[in-house]
C-alpha atoms as a PDB file:
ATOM      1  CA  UNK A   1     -40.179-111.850 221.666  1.00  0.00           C
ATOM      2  CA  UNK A   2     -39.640-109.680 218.997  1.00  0.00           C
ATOM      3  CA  UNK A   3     -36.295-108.550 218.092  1.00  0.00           C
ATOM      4  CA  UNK A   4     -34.770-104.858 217.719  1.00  0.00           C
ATOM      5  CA  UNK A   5     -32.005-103.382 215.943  1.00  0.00           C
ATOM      6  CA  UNK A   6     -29.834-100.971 218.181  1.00  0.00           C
ATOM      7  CA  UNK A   7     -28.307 -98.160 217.232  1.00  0.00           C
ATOM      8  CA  UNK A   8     -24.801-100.042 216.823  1.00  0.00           C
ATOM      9  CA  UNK A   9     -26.242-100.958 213.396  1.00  0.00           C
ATOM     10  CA  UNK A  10     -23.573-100.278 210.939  1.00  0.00           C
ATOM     11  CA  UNK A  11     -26.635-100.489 208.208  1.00  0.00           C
ATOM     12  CA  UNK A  12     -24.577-103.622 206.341  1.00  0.00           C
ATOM     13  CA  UNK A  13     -27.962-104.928 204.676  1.00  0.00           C
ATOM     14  CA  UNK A  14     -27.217-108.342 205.470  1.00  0.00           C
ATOM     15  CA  UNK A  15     -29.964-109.095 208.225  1.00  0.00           C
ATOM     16  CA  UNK A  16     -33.120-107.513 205.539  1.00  0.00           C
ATOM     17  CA  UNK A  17     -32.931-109.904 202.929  1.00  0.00           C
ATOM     18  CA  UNK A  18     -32.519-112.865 204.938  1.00  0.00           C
ATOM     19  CA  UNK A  19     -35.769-112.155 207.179  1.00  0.00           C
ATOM     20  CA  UNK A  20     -38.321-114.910 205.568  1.00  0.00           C
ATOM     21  CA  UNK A  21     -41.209-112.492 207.269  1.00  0.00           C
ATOM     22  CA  UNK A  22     -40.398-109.121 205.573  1.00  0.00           C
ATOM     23  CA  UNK A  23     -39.952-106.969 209.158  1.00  0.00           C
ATOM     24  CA  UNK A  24     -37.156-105.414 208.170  1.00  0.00           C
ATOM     25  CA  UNK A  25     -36.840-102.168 207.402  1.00  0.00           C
ATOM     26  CA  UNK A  26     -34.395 -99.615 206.685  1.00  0.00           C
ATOM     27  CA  UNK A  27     -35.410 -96.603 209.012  1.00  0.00           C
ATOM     28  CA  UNK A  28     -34.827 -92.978 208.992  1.00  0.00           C
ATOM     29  CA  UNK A  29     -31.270 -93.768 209.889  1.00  0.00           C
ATOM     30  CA  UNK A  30     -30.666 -97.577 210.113  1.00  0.00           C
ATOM     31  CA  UNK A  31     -32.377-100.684 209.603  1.00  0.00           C
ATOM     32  CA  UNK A  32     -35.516-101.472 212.258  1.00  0.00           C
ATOM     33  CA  UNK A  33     -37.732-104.628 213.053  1.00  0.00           C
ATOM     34  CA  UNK A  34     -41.358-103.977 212.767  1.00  0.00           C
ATOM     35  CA  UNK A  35     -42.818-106.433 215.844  1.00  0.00           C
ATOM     36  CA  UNK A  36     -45.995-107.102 214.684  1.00  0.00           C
ATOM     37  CA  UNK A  37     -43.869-109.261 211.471  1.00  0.00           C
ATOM     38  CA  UNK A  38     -41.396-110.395 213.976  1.00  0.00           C
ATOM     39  CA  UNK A  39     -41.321-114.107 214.982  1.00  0.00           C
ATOM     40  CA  UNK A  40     -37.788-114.540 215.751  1.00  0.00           C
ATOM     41  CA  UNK A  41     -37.762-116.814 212.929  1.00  0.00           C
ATOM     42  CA  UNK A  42     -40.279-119.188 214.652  1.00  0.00           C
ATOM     43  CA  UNK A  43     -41.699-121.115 211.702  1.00  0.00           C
ATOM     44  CA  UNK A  44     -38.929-121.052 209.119  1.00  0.00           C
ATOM     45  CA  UNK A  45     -35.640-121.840 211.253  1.00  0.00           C
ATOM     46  CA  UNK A  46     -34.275-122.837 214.384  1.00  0.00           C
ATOM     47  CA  UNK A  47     -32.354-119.642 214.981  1.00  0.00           C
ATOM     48  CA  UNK A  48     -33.392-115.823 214.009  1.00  0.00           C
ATOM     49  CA  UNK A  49     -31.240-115.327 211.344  1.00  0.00           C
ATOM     50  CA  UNK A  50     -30.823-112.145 211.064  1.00  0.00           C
ATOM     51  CA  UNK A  51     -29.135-112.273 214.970  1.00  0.00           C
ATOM     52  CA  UNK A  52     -27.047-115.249 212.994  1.00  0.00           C
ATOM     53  CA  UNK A  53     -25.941-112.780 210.196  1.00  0.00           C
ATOM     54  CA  UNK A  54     -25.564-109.727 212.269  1.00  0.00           C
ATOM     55  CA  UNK A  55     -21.550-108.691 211.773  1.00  0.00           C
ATOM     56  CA  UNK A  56     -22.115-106.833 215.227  1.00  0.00           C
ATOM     57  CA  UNK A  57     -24.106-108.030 217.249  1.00  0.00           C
ATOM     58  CA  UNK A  58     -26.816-105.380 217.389  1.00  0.00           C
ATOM     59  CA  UNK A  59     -29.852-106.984 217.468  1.00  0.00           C
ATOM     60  CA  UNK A  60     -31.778-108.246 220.506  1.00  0.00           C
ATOM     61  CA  UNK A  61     -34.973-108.952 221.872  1.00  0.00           C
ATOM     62  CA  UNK A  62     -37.120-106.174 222.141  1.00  0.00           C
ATOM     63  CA  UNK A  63     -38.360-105.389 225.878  1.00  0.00           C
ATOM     64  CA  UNK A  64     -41.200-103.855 224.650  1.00  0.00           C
ATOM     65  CA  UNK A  65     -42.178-106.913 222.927  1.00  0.00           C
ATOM     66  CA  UNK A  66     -41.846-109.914 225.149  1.00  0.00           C
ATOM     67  CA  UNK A  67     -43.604-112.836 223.356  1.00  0.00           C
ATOM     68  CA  UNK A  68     -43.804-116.605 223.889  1.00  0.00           C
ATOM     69  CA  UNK A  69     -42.565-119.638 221.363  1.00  0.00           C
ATOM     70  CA  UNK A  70     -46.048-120.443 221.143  1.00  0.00           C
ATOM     71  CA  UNK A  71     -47.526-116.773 220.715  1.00  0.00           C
ATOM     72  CA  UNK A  72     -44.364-116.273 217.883  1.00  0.00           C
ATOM     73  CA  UNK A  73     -45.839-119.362 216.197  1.00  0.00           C
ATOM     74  CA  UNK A  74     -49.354-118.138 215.972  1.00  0.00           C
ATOM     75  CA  UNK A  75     -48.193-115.001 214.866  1.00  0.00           C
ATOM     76  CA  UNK A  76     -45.938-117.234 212.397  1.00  0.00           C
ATOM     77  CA  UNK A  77     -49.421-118.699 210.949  1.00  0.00           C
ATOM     78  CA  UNK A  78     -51.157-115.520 211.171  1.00  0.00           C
ATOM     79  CA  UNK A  79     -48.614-114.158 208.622  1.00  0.00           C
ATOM     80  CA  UNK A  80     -48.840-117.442 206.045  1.00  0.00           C
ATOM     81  CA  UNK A  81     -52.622-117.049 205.910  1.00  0.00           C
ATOM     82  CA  UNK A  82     -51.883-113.617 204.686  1.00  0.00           C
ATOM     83  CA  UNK A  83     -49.724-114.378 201.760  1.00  0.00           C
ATOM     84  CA  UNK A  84     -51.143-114.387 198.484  1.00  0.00           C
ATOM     85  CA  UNK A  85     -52.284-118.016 197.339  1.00  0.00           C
ATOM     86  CA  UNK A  86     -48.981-117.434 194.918  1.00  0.00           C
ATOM     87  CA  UNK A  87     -46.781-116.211 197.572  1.00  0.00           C
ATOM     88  CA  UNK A  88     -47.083-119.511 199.650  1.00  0.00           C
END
């Protein structure tokens, strides 16, 4: 389940730099979650942090993007085998 930002976003910055997978964005007009680097955190923490962080509550799962634990983790492996050998 990928996660979404919602138009409530008050563009703080606080949820980009904490996202250990780099999907977030700031958009046209505020910060936005690109899905296919989404994993909800799965890999690095027990609890998406940006949703942790978020001063007002503006970020939920995506509908459009329903995913299981296990299909966040593969995507969560699929992302570390893409990192530079110095990245890792």
């Amino acid at each position: 389940m990928a996660l979404m930002i919602t138009d409530e976003c008050i563009n703080c910055d606080v949820c980009e730099p904490e996202c250990p997978n780099e999907a977030i964005y700031l958009g046209p007009q505020i910060y936005e979650i690109d899905p296919a680097r989404c994993t909800e955190c799965v890999g690095h923490h027990e609890q998406p942090q940006c949703v942790q962080l978020c001063p007002v509550a503006c970020i939920p799962v995506n509908p459009q993007h329903v995913e299981s634990r296990e299909t966040l983790m593969q995507k969560y492996l699929r992302l570390q085998a893409e990192k530079p050998a110095s990245a890792a």
